[in-house]
N, C-alpha and C. Protein backbone atom coordinates (compact mmCIF):
# COMPACT_ATOMS: atom_id res chain seq x y z
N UNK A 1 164.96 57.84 118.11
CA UNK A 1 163.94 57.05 117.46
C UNK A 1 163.03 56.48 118.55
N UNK A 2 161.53 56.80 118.15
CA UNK A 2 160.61 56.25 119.64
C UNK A 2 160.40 54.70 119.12
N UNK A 3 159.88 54.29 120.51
CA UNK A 3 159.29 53.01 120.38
C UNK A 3 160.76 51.73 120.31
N UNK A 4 160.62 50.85 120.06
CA UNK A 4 161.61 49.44 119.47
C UNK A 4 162.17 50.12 118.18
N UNK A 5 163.37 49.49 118.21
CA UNK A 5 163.85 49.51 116.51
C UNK A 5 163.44 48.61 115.73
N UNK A 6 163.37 49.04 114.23
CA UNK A 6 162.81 47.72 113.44
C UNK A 6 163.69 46.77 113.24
N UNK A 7 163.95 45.39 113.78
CA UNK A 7 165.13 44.28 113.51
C UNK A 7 165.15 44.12 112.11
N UNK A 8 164.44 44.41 110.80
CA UNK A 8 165.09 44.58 109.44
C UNK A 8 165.85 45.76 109.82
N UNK A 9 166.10 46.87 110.21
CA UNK A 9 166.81 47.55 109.80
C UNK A 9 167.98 47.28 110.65
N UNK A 10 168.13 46.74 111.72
CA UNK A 10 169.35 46.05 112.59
C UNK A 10 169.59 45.04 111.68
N UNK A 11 169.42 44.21 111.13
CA UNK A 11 169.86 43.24 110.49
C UNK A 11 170.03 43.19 109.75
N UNK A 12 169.79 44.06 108.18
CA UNK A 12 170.52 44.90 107.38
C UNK A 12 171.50 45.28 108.02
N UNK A 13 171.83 46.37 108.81
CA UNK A 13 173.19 47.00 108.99
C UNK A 13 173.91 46.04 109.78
N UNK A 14 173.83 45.24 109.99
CA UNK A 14 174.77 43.91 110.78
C UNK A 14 174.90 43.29 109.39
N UNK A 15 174.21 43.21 108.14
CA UNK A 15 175.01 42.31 107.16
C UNK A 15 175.98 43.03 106.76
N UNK A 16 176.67 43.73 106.73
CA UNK A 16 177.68 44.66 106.11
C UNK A 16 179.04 44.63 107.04
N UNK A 17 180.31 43.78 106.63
CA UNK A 17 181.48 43.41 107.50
C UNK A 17 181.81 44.59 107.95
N UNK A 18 181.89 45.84 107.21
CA UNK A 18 182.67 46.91 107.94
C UNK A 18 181.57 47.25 108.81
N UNK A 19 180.26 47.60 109.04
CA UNK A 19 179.50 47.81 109.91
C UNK A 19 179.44 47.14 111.00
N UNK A 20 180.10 45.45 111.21
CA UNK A 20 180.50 44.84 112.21
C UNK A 20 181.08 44.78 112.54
N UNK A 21 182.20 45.38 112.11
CA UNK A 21 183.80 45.98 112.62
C UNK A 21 183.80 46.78 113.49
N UNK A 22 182.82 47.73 113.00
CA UNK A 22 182.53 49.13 113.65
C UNK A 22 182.00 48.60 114.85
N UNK A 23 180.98 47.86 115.06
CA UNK A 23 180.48 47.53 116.24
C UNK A 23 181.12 46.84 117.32
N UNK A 24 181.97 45.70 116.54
CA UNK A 24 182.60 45.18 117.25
C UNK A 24 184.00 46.39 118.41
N UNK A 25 184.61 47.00 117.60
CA UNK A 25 185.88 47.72 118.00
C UNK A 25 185.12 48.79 118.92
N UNK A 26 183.56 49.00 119.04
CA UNK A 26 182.82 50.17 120.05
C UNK A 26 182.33 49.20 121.19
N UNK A 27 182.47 48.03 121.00
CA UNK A 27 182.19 47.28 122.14
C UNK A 27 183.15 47.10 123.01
N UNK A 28 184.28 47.68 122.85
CA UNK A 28 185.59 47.72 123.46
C UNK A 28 185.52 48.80 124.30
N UNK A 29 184.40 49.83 123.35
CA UNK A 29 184.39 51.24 124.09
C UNK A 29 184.48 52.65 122.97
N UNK A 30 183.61 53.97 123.66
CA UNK A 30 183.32 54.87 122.23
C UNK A 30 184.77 55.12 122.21
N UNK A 31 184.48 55.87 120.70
CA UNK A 31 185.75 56.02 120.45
C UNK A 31 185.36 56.92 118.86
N UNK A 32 186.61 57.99 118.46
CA UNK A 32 186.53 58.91 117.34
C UNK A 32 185.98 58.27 116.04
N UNK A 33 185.12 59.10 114.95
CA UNK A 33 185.12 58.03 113.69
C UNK A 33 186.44 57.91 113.17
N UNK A 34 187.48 58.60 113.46
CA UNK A 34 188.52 58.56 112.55
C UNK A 34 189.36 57.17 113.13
N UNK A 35 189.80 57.20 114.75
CA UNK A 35 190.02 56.04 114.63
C UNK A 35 189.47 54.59 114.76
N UNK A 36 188.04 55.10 114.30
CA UNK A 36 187.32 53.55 113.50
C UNK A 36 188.06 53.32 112.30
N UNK A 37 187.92 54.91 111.26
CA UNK A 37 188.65 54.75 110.02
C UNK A 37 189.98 54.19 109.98
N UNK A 38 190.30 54.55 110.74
CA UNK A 38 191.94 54.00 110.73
C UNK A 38 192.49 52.20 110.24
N UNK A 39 191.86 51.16 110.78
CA UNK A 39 191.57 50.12 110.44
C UNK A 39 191.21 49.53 109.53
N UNK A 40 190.03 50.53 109.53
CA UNK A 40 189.55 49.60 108.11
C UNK A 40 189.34 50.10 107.02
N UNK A 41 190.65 51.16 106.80
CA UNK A 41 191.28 51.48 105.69
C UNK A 41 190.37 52.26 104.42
N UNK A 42 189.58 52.82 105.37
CA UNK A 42 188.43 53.59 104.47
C UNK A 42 188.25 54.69 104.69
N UNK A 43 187.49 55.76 104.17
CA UNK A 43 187.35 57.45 104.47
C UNK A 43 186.83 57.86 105.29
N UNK A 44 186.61 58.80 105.99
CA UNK A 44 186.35 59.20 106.96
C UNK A 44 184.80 59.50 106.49
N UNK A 45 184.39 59.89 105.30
CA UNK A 45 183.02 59.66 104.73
C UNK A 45 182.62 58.55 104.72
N UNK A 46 182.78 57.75 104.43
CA UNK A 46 182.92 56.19 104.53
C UNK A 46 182.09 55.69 105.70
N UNK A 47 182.91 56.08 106.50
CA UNK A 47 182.75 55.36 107.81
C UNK A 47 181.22 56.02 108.70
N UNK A 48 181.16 57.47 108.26
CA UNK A 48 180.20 58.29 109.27
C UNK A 48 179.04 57.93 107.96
N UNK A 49 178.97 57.67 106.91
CA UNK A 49 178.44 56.66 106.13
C UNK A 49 177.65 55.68 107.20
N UNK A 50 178.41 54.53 107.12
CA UNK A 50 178.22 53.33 107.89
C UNK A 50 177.86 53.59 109.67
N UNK A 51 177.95 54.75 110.01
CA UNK A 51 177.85 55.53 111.22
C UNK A 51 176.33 55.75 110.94
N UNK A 52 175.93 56.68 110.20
CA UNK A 52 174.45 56.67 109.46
C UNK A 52 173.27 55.39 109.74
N UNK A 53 173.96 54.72 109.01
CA UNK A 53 173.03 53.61 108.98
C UNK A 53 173.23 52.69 110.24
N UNK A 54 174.14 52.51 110.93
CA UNK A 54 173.91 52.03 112.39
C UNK A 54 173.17 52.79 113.40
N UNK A 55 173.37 54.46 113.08
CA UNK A 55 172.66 55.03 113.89
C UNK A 55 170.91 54.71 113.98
N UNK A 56 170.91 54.71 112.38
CA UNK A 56 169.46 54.35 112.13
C UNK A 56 168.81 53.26 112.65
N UNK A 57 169.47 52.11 112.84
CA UNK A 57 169.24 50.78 113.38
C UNK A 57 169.39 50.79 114.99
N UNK A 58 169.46 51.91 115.26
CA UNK A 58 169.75 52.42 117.06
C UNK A 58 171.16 51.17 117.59
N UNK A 59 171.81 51.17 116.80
CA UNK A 59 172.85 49.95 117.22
C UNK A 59 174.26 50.89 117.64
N UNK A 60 174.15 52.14 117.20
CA UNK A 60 175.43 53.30 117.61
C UNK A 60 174.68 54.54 118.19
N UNK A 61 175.30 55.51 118.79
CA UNK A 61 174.78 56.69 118.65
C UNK A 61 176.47 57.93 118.58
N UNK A 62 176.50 59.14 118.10
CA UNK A 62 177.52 59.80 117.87
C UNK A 62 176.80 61.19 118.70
N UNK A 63 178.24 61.79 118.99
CA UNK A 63 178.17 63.33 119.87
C UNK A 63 179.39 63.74 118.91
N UNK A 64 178.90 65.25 118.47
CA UNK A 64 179.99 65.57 117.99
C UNK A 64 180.29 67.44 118.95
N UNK A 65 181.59 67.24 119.76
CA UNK A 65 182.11 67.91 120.66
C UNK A 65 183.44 68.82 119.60
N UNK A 66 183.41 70.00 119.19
CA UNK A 66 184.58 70.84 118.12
C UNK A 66 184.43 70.08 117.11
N UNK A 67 185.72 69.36 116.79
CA UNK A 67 185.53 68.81 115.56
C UNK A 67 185.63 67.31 115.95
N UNK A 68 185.77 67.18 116.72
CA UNK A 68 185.68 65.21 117.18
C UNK A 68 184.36 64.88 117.11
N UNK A 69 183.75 64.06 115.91
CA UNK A 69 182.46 62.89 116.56
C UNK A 69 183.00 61.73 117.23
N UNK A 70 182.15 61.30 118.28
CA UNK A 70 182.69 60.22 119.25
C UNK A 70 181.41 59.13 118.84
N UNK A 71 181.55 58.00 118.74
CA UNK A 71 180.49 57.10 118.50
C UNK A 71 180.57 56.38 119.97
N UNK A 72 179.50 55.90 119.85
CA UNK A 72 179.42 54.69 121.33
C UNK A 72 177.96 53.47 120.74
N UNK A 73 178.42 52.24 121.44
CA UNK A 73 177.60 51.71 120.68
C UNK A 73 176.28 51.43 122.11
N UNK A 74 175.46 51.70 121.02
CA UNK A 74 173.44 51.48 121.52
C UNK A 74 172.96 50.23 121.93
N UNK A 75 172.44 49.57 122.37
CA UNK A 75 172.43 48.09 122.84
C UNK A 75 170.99 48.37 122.25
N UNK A 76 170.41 49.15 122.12
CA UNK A 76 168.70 49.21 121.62
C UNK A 76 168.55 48.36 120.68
N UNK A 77 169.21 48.31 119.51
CA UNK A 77 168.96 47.75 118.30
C UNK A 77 169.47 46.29 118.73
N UNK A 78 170.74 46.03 119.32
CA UNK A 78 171.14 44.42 119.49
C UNK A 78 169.94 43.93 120.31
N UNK A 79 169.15 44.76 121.18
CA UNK A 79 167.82 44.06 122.20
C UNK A 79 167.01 44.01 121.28
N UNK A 80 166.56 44.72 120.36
CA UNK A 80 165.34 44.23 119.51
C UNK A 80 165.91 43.00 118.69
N UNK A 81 167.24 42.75 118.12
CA UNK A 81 167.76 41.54 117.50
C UNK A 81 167.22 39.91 118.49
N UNK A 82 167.62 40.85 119.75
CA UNK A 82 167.62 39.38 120.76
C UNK A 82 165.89 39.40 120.53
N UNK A 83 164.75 40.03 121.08
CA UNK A 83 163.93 39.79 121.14
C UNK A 83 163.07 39.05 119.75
N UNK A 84 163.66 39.47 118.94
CA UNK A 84 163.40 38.83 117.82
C UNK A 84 163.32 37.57 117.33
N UNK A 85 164.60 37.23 117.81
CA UNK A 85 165.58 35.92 117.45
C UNK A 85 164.97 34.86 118.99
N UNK A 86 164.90 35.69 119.81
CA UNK A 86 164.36 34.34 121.45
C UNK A 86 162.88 34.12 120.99
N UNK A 87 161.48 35.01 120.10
CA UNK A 87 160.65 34.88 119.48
C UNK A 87 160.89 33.49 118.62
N UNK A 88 161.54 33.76 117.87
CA UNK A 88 161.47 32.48 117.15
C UNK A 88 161.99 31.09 117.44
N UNK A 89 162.73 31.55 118.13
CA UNK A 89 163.64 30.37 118.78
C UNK A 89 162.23 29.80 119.82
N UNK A 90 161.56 30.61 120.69
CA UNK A 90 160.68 29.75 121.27
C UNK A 90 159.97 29.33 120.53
N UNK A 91 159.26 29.55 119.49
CA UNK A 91 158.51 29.19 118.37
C UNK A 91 159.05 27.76 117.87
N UNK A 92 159.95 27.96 117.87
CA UNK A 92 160.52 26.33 117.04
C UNK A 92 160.94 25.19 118.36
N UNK A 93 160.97 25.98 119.66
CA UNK A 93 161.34 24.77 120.80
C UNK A 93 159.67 24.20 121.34
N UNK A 94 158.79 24.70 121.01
CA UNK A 94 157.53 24.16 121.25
C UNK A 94 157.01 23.55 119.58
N UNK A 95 157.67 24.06 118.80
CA UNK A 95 157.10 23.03 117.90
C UNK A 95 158.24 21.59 118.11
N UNK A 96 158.61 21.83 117.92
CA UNK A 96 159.73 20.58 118.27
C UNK A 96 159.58 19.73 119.64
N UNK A 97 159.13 20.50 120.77
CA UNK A 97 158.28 19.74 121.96
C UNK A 97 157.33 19.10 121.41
N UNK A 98 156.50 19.28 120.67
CA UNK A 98 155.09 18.75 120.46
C UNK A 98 155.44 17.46 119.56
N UNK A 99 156.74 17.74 118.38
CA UNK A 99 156.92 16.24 117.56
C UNK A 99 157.44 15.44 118.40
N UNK A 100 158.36 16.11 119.21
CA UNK A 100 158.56 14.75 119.97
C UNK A 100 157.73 14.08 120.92
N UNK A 101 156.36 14.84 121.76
CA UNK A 101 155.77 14.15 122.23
C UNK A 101 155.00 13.63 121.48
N UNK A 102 154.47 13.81 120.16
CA UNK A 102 153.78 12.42 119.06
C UNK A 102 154.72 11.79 118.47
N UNK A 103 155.91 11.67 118.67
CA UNK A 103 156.88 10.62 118.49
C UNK A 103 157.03 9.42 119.77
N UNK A 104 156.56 10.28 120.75
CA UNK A 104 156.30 9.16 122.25
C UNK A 104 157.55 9.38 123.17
N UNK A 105 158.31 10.82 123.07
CA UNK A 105 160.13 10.91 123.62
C UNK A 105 159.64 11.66 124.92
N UNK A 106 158.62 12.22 124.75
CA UNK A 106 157.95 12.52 126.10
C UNK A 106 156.28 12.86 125.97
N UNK A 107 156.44 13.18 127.86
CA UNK A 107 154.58 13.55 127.38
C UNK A 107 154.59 14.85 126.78
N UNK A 108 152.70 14.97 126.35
CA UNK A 108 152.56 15.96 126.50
C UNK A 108 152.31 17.15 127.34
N UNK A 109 152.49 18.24 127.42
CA UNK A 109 152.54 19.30 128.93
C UNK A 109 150.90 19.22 128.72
């Protein structure tokens, strides 16, 4: 996928617990879809399912070598999350600078 990922579509597939499972247990390190499946007690469709839609969100990526797919997880999509989220977050620490300097808690810059 060129360019940034879209953070709706990272943040969609981060609302979904088994999709954070998945991420979480690849942050440990890649590893087969099956023993993602294994855990969390779901199908092996299931999971390359939820494999799908992380891929889409650039938050995983999969190689499939014979019959093993190996997932590993993408930091692309968690960097567009961060860039997203430090966006707004500065957004609200300069509005919040500014009430408090017309509250008189400091100057203004």
């Amino acid at each position: 996928m060129p360019g940034q990922p879209n953070p709706a579509l990272v943040f969609d597939a981060l609302g979904e617990p088994t999709r954070r499972a998945i991420i979480d247990r690849l942050s440990l390190g890649p590893t087969s879809v099956s023993a993602l499946a294994e855990p969390l007690g779901v199908s092996l469709a299931a999971v390359l399912q939820h494999v799908q839609v992380l891929e889409q969100a650039s938050l995983v990526t999969s190689r499939k070598v014979g019959r093993v797919r190996t997932c590993s997880l993408d930091e692309t999509g968690l960097r567009a999350a961060e860039t997203w989220i430090a966006a707004r977050r500065s957004a609200m620490e300069n509005k919040l600078d500014r009430l408090a300097a017309v509250l008189g808690e400091q100057p203004l810059p």
